[in-house]
C-alpha atoms as a PDB file:
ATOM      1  CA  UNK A   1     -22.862   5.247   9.289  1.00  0.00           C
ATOM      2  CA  UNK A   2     -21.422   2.270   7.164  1.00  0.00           C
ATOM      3  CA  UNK A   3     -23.125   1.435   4.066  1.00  0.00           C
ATOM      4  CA  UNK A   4     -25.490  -1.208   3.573  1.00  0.00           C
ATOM      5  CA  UNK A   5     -23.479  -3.332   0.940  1.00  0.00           C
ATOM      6  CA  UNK A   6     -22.519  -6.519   2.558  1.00  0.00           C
ATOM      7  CA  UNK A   7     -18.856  -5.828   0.821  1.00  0.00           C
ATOM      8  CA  UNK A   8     -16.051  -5.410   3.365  1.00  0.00           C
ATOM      9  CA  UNK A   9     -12.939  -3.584   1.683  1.00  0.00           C
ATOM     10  CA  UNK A  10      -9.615  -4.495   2.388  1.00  0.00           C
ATOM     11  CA  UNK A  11      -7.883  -1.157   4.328  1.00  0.00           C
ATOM     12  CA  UNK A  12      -3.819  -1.107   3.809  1.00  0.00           C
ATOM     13  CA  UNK A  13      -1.034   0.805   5.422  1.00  0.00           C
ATOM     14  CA  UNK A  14       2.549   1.262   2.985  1.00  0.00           C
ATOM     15  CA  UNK A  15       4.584   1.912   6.407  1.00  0.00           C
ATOM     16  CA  UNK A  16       7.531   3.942   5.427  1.00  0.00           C
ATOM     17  CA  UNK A  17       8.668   7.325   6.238  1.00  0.00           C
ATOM     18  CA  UNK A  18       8.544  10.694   4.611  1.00  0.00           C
ATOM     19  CA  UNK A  19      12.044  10.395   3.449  1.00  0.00           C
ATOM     20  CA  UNK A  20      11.675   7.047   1.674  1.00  0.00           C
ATOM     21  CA  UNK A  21       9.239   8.500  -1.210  1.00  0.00           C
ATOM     22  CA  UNK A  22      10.639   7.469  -4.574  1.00  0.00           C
ATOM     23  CA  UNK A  23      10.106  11.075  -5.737  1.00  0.00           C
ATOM     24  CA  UNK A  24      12.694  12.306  -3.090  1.00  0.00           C
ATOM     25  CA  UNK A  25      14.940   9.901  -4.240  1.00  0.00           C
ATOM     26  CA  UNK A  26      17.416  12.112  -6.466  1.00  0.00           C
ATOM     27  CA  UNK A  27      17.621  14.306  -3.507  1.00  0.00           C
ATOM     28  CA  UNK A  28      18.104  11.619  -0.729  1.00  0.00           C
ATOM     29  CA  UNK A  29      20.243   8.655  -1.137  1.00  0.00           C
ATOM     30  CA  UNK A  30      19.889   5.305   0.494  1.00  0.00           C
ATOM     31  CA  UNK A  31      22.936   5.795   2.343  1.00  0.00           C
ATOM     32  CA  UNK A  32      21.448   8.831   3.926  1.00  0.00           C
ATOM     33  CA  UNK A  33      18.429   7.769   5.881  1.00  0.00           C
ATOM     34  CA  UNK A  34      19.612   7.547   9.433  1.00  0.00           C
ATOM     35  CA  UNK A  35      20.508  11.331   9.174  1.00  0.00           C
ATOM     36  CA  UNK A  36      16.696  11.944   8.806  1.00  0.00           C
ATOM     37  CA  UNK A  37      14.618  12.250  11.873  1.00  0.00           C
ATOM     38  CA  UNK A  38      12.696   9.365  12.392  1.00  0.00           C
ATOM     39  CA  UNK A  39       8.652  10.323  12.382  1.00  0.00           C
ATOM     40  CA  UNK A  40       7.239   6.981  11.004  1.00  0.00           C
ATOM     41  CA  UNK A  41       6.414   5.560  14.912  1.00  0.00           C
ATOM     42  CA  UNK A  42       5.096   8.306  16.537  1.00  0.00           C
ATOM     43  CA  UNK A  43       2.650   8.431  12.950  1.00  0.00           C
ATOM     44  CA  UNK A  44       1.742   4.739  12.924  1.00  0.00           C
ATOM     45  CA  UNK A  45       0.698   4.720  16.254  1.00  0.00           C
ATOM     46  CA  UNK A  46      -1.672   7.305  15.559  1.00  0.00           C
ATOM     47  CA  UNK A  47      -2.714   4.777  12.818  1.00  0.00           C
ATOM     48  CA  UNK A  48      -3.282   2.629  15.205  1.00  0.00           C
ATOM     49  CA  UNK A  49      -5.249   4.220  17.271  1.00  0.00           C
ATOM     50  CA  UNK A  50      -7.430   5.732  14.747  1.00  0.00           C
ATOM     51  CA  UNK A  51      -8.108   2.336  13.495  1.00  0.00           C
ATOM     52  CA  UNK A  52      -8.894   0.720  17.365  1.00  0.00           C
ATOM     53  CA  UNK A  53     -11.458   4.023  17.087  1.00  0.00           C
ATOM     54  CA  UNK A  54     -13.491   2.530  14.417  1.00  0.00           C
ATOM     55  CA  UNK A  55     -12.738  -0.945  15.523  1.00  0.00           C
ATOM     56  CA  UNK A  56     -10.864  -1.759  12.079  1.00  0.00           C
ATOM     57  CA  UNK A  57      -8.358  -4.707  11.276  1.00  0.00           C
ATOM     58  CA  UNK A  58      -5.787  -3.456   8.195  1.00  0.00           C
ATOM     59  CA  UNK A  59      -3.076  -4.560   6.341  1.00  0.00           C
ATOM     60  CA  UNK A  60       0.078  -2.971   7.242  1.00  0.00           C
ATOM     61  CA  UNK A  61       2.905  -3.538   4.446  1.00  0.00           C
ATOM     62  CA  UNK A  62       5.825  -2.444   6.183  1.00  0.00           C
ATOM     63  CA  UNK A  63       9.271  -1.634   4.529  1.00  0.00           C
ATOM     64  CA  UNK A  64      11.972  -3.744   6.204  1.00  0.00           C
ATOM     65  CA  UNK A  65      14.608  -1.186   6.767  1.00  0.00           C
ATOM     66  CA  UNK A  66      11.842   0.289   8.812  1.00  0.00           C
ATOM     67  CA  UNK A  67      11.115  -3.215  10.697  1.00  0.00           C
ATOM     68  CA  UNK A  68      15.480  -3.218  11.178  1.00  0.00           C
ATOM     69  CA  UNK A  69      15.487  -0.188  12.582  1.00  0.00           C
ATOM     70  CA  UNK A  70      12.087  -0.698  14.913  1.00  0.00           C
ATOM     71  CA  UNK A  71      12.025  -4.283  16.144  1.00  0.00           C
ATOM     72  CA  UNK A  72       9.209  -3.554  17.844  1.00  0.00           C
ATOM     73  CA  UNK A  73       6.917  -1.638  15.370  1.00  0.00           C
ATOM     74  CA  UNK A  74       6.059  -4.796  13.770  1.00  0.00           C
ATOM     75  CA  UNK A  75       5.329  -6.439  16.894  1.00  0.00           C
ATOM     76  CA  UNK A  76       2.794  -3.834  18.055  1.00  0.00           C
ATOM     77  CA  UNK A  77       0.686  -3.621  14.826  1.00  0.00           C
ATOM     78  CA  UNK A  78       0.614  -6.746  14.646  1.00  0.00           C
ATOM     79  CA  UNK A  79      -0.236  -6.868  18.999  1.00  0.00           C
ATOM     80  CA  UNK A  80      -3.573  -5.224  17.803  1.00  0.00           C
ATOM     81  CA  UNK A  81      -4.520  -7.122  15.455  1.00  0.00           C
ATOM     82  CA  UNK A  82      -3.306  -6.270  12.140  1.00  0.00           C
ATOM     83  CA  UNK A  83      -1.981  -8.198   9.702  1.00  0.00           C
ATOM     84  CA  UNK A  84       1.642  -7.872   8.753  1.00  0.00           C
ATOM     85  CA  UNK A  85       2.517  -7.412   4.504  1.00  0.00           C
ATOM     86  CA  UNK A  86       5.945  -7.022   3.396  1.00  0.00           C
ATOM     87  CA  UNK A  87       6.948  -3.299   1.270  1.00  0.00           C
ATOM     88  CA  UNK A  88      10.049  -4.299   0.319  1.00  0.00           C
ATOM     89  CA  UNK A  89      13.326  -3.761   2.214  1.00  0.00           C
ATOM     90  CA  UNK A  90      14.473  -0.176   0.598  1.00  0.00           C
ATOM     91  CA  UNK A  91      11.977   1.352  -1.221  1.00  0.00           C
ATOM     92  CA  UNK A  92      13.757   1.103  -4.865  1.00  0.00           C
ATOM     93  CA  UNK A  93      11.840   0.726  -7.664  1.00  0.00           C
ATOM     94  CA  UNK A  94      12.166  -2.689  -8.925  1.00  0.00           C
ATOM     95  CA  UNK A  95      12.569  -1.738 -12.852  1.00  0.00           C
ATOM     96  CA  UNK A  96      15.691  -0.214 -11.765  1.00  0.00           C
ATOM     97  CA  UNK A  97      16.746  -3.148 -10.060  1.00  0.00           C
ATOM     98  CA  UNK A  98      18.660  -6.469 -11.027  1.00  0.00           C
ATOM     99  CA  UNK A  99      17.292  -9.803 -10.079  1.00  0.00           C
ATOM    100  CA  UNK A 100      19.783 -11.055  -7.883  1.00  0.00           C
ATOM    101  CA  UNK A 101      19.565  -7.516  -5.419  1.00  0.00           C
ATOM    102  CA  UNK A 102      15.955  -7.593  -5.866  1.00  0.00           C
ATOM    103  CA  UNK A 103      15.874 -11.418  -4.691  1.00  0.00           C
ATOM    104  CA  UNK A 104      18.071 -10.829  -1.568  1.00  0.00           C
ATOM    105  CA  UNK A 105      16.105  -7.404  -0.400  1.00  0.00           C
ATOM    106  CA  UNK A 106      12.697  -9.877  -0.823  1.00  0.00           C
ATOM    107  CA  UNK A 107      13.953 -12.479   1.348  1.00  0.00           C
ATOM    108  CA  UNK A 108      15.410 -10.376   3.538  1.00  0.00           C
ATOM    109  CA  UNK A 109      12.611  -8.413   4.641  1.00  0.00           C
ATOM    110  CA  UNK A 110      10.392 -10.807   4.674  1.00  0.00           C
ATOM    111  CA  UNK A 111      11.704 -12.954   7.050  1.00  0.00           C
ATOM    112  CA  UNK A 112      12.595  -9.848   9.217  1.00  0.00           C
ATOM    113  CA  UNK A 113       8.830  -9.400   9.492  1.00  0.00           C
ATOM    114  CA  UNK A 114       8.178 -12.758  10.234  1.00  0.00           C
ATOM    115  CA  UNK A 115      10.917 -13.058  13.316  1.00  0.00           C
ATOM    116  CA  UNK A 116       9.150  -9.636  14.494  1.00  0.00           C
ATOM    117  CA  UNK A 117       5.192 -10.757  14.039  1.00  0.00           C
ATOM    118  CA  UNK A 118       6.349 -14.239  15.062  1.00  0.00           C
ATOM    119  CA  UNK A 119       3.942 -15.531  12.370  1.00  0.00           C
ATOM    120  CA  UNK A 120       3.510 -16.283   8.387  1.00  0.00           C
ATOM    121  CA  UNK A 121       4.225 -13.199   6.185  1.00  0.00           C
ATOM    122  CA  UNK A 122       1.609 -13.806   3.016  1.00  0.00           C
ATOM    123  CA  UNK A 123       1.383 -10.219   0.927  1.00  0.00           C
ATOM    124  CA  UNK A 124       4.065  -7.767  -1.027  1.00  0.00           C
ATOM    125  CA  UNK A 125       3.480  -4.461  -2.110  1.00  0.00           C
ATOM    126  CA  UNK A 126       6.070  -3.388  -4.151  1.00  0.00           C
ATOM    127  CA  UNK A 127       7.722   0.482  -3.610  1.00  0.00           C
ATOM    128  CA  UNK A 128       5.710   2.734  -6.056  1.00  0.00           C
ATOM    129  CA  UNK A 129       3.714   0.055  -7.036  1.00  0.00           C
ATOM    130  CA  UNK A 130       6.907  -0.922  -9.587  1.00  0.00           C
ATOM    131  CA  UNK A 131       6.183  -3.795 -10.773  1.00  0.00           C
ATOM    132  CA  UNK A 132       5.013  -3.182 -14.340  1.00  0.00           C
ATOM    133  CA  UNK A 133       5.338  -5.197 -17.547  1.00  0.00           C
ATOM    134  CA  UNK A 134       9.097  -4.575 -17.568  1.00  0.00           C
ATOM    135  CA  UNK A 135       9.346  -5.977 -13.726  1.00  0.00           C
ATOM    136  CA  UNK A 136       6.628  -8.909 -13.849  1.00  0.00           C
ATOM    137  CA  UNK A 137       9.860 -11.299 -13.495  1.00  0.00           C
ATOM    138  CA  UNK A 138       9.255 -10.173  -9.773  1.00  0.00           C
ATOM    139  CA  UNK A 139       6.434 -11.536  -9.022  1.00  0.00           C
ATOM    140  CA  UNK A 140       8.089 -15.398  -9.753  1.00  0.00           C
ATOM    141  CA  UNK A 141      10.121 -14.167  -7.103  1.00  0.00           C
ATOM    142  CA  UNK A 142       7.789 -13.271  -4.494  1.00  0.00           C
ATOM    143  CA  UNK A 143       6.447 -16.887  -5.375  1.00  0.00           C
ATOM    144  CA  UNK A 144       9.407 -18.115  -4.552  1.00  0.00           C
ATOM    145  CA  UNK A 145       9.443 -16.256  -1.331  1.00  0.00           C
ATOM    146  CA  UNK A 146       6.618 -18.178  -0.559  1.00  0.00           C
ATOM    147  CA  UNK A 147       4.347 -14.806  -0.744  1.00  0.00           C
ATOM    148  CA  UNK A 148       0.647 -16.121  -1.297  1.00  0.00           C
ATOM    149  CA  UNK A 149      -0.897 -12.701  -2.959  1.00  0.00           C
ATOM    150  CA  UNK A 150       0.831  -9.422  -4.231  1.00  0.00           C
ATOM    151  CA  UNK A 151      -0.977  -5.891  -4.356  1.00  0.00           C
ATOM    152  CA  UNK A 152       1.629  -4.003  -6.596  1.00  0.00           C
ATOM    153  CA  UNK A 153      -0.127  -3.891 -10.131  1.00  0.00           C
ATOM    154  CA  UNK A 154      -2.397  -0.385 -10.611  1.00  0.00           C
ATOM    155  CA  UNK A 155      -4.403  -0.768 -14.219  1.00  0.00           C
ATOM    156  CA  UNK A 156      -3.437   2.909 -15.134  1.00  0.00           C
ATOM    157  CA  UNK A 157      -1.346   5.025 -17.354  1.00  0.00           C
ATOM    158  CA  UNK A 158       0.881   7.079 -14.984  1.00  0.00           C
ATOM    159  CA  UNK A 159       4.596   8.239 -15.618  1.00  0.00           C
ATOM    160  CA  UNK A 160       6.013   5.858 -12.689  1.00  0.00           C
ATOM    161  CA  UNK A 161       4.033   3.167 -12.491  1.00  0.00           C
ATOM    162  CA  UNK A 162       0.955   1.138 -14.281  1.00  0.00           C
ATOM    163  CA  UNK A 163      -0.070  -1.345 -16.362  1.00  0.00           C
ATOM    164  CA  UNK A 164      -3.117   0.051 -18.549  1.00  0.00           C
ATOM    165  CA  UNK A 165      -4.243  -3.497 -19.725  1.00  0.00           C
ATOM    166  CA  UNK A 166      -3.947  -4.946 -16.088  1.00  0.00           C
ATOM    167  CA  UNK A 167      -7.137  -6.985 -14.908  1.00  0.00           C
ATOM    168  CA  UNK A 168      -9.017  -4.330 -12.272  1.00  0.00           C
ATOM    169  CA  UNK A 169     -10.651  -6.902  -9.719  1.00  0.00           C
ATOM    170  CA  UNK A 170      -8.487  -9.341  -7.460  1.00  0.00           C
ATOM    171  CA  UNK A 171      -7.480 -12.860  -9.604  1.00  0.00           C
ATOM    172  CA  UNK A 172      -5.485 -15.738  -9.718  1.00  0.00           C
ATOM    173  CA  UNK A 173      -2.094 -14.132 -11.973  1.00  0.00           C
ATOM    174  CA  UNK A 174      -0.486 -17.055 -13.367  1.00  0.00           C
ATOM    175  CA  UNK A 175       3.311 -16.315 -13.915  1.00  0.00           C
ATOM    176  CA  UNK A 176       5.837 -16.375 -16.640  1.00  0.00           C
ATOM    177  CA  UNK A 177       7.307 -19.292 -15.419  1.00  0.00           C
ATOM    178  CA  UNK A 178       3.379 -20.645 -14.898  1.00  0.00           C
ATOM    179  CA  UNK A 179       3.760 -20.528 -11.032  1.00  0.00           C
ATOM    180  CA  UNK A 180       0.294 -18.929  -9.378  1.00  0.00           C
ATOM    181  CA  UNK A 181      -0.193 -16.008  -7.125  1.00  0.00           C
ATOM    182  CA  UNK A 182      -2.963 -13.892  -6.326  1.00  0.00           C
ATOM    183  CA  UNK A 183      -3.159 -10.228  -7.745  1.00  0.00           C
ATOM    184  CA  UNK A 184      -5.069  -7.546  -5.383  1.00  0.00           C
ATOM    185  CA  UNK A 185      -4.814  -4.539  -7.858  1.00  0.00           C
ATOM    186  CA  UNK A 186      -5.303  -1.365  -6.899  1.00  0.00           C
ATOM    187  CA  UNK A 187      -8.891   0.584  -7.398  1.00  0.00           C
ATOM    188  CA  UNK A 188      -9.767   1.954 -10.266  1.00  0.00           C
ATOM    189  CA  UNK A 189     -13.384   2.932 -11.307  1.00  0.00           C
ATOM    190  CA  UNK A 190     -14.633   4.077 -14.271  1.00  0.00           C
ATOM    191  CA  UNK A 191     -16.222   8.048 -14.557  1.00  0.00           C
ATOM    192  CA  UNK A 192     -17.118   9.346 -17.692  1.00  0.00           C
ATOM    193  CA  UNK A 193     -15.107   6.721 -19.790  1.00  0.00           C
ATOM    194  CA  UNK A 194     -12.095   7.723 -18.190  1.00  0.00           C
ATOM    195  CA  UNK A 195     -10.707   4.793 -15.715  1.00  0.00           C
ATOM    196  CA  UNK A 196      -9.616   6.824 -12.691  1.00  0.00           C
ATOM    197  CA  UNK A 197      -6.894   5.342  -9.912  1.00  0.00           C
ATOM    198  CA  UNK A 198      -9.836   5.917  -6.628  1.00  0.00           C
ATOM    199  CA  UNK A 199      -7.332   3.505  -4.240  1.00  0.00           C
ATOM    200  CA  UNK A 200      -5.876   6.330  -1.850  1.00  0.00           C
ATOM    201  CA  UNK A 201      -2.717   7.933  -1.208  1.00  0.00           C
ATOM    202  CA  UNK A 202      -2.402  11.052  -3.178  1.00  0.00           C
ATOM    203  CA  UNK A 203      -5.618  10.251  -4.922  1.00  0.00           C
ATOM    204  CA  UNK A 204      -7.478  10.515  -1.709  1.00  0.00           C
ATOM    205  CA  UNK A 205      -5.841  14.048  -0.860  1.00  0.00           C
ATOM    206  CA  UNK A 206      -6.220  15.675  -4.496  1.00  0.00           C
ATOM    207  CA  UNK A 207     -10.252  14.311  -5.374  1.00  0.00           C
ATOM    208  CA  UNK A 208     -12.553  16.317  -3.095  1.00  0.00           C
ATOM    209  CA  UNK A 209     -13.660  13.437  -0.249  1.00  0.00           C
ATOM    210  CA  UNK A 210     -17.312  13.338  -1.660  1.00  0.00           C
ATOM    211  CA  UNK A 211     -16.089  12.330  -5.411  1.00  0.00           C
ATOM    212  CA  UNK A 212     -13.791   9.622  -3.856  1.00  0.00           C
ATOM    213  CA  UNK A 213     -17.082   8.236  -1.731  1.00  0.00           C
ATOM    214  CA  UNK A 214     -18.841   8.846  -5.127  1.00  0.00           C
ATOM    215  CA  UNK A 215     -16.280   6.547  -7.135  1.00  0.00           C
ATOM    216  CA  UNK A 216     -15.829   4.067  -3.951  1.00  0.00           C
ATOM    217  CA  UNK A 217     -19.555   2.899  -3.591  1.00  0.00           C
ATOM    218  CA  UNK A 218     -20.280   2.761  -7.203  1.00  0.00           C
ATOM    219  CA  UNK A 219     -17.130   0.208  -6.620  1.00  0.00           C
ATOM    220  CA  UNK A 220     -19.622  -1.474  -3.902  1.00  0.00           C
ATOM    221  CA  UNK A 221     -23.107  -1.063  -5.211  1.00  0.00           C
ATOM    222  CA  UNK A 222     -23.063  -1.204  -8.947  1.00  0.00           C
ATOM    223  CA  UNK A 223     -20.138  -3.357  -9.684  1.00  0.00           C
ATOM    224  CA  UNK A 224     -20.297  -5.129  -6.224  1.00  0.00           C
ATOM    225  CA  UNK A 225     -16.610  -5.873  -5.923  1.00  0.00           C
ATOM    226  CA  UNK A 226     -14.214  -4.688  -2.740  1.00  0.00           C
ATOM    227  CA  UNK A 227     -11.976  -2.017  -3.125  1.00  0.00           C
ATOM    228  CA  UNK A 228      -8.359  -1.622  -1.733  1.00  0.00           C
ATOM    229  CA  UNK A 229      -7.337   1.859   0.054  1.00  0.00           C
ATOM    230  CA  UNK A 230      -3.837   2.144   0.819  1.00  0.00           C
ATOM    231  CA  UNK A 231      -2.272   5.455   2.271  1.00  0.00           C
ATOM    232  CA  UNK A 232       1.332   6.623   4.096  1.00  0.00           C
ATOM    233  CA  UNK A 233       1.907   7.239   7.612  1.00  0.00           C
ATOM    234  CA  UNK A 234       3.616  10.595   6.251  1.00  0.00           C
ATOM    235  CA  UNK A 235       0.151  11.499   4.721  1.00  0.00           C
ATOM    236  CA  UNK A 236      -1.096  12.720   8.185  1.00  0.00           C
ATOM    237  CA  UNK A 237       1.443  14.463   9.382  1.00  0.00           C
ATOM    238  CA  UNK A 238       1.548  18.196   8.027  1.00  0.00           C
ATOM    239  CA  UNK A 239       4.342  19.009  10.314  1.00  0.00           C
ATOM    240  CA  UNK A 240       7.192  16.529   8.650  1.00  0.00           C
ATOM    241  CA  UNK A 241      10.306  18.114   7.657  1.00  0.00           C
ATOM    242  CA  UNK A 242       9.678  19.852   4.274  1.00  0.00           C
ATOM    243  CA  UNK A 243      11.485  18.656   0.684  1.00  0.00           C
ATOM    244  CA  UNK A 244      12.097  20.350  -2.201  1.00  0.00           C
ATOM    245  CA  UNK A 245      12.258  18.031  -4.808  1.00  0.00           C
ATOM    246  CA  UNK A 246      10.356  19.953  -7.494  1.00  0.00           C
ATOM    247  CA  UNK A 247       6.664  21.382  -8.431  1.00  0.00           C
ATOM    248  CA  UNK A 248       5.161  17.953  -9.544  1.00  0.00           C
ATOM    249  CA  UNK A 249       6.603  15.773  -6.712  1.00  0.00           C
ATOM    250  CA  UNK A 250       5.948  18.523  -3.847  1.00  0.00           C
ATOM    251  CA  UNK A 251       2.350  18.900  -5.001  1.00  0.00           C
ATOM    252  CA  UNK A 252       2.110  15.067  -5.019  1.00  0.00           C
ATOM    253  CA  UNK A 253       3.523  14.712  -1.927  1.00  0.00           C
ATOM    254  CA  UNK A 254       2.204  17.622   0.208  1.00  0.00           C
ATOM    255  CA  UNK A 255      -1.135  18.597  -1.405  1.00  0.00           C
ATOM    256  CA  UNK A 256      -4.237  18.503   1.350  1.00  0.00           C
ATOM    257  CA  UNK A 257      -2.015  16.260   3.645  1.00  0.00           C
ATOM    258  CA  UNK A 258      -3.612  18.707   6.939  1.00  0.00           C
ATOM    259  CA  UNK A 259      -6.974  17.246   5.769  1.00  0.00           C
ATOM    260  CA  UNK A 260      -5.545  13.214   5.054  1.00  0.00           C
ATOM    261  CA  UNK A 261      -6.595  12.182   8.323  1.00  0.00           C
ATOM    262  CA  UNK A 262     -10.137  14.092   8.998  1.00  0.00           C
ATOM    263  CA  UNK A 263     -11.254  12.057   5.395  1.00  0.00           C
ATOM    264  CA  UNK A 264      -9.553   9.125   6.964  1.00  0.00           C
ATOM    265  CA  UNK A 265     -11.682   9.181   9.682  1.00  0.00           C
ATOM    266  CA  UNK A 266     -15.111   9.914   7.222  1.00  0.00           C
ATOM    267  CA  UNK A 267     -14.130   7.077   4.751  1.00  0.00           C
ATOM    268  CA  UNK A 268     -13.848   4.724   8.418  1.00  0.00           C
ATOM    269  CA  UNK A 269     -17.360   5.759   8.961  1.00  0.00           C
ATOM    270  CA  UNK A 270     -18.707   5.112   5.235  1.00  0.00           C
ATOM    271  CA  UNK A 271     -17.504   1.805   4.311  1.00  0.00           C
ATOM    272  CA  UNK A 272     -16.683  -1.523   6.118  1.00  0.00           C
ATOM    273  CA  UNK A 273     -12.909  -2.459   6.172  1.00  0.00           C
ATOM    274  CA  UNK A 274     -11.108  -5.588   6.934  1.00  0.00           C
ATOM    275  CA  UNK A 275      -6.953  -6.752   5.870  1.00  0.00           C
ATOM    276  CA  UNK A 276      -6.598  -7.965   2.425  1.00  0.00           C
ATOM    277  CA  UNK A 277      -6.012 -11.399   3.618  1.00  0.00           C
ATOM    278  CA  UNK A 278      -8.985 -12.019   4.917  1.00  0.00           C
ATOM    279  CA  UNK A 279     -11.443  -9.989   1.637  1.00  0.00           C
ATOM    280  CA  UNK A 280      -9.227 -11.905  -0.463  1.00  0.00           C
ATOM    281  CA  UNK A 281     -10.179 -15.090   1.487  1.00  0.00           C
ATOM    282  CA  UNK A 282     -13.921 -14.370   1.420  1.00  0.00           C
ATOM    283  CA  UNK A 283     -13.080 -14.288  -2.491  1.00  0.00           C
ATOM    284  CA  UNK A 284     -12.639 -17.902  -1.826  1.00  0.00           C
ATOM    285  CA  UNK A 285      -9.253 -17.007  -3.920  1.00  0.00           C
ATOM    286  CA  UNK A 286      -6.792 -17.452  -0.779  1.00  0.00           C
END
């Protein structure tokens, strides 16, 4: 049963496959990725059809080279309803890019997901959530673009991504070169004095599902702001191709993924969910 709050949260999908992870990055080039096999359709359709289940519209930020190599990926997902967000184009982490690569991937992908959704592409998520206070040159960028909102900023200390000080509740960013664009940062909620990162992805699959619902509606009911969720396609599918890239980024990566989609389908039933575009127009912000 959904809760009672009247807040709708905004449900998001980073559509990439199990070899794209930044963590499995030292182990698998760029240049290697087409001799992977290819699991991220037959997963995202099961997306799909787990959201038409609980009758749920999401965000789906997909990664351009996946768009390039799926024309019509985009085209379904965004068939039923979804709305289409860009990831990028190869899943680097923008601190380790230059501006003039970063620029061209942006562009790139983005109007390869507009040609395929045949309609106005308005949200980024960056790979790894990289944009942090050495990368917030990106985000002038992605105005430039003509990207309305970004989602890439998590208000945490963590060793690949964060920005401790970052505000925790969607808001107008103003840029360094004072252009405006809207910030959807990911959930955080506080617990004991500690703020803890409650938005998804490996979050989701290490907490024990009732302490994430715990976190999630004091989100809702006490502080009565939306939360954003975001998880992988990879992250319910315990039978992808296994990669050893070391003890932190294998537990990160593989911990509880054969019970990701079973607490997918409880958090469906225990709060209301919508795309980012339109929580972060009943903001009155886009």
């Amino acid at each position: 049963m959904h809760d009672r709050s009247n807040i709708i949260n905004a449900m998001t999908v980073d559509v990439e496959d199990y070899y794209h992870v930044s963590a499995f990055s030292k182990k698998i080039k760029l240049d290697d990725w087409n001799n992977y096999e290819q699991r991220v359709i037959t997963n995202t359709n099961n997306i799909l059809k787990l959201f038409d289940e609980h009758n749920v519209q999401a965000t789906f930020f997909v990664l351009g080279w996946v768009a390039e190599k799926n024309p019509g990926l985009v085209r379904e997902i965004a068939n039923c309803g979804h709305e289409i967000a860009s990831h990028g184009y190869s899943h680097q982490l923008i601190y380790n890019q230059n501006k003039k690569i970063f620029k061209e991937e942006t562009f790139k992908s983005k109007k390869l997901l507009e040609d395929e959704a045949q309609t106005e592409v308005l949200g980024y998520r960056a790979a790894s959530y990289s944009i942090t206070s050495e990368s917030l040159w990106a985000l002038d960028i992605l105005v430039e673009a003509g990207f309305k909102y970004d989602s890439s900023i998590f208000p945490i200390h963590h060793d690949r991504y964060g920005i401790p000080s970052a505000k925790i509740n969607p808001h107008r960013f103003q840029t360094a070169k004072n252009k405006e664009i809207i910030e959807f940062p990911l959930t955080t909620q506080k617990f004991m004095g500690l703020k803890l990162p409650v938005s998804g992805g490996g979050y989701f699959r290490i907490y024990p599902y009732y302490f994430t619902k715990y976190l999630l509606k004091k989100k809702c009911y006490k502080n009565k702001h939306p939360f954003i969720f975001y998880f992988h396609p990879w992250e319910i599918d315990p039978w992808q191709p296994k990669i050893n890239a070391g003890l932190l980024s294998n537990f990160r990566h593989y911990n509880n993924i054969h019970k990701c989609k079973e607490r997918l389908g409880m958090l469906l039933n225990d709060f209301k969910f919508t795309t980012a575009k339109n929580v972060l127009t009943q903001l009155n912000l886009l």
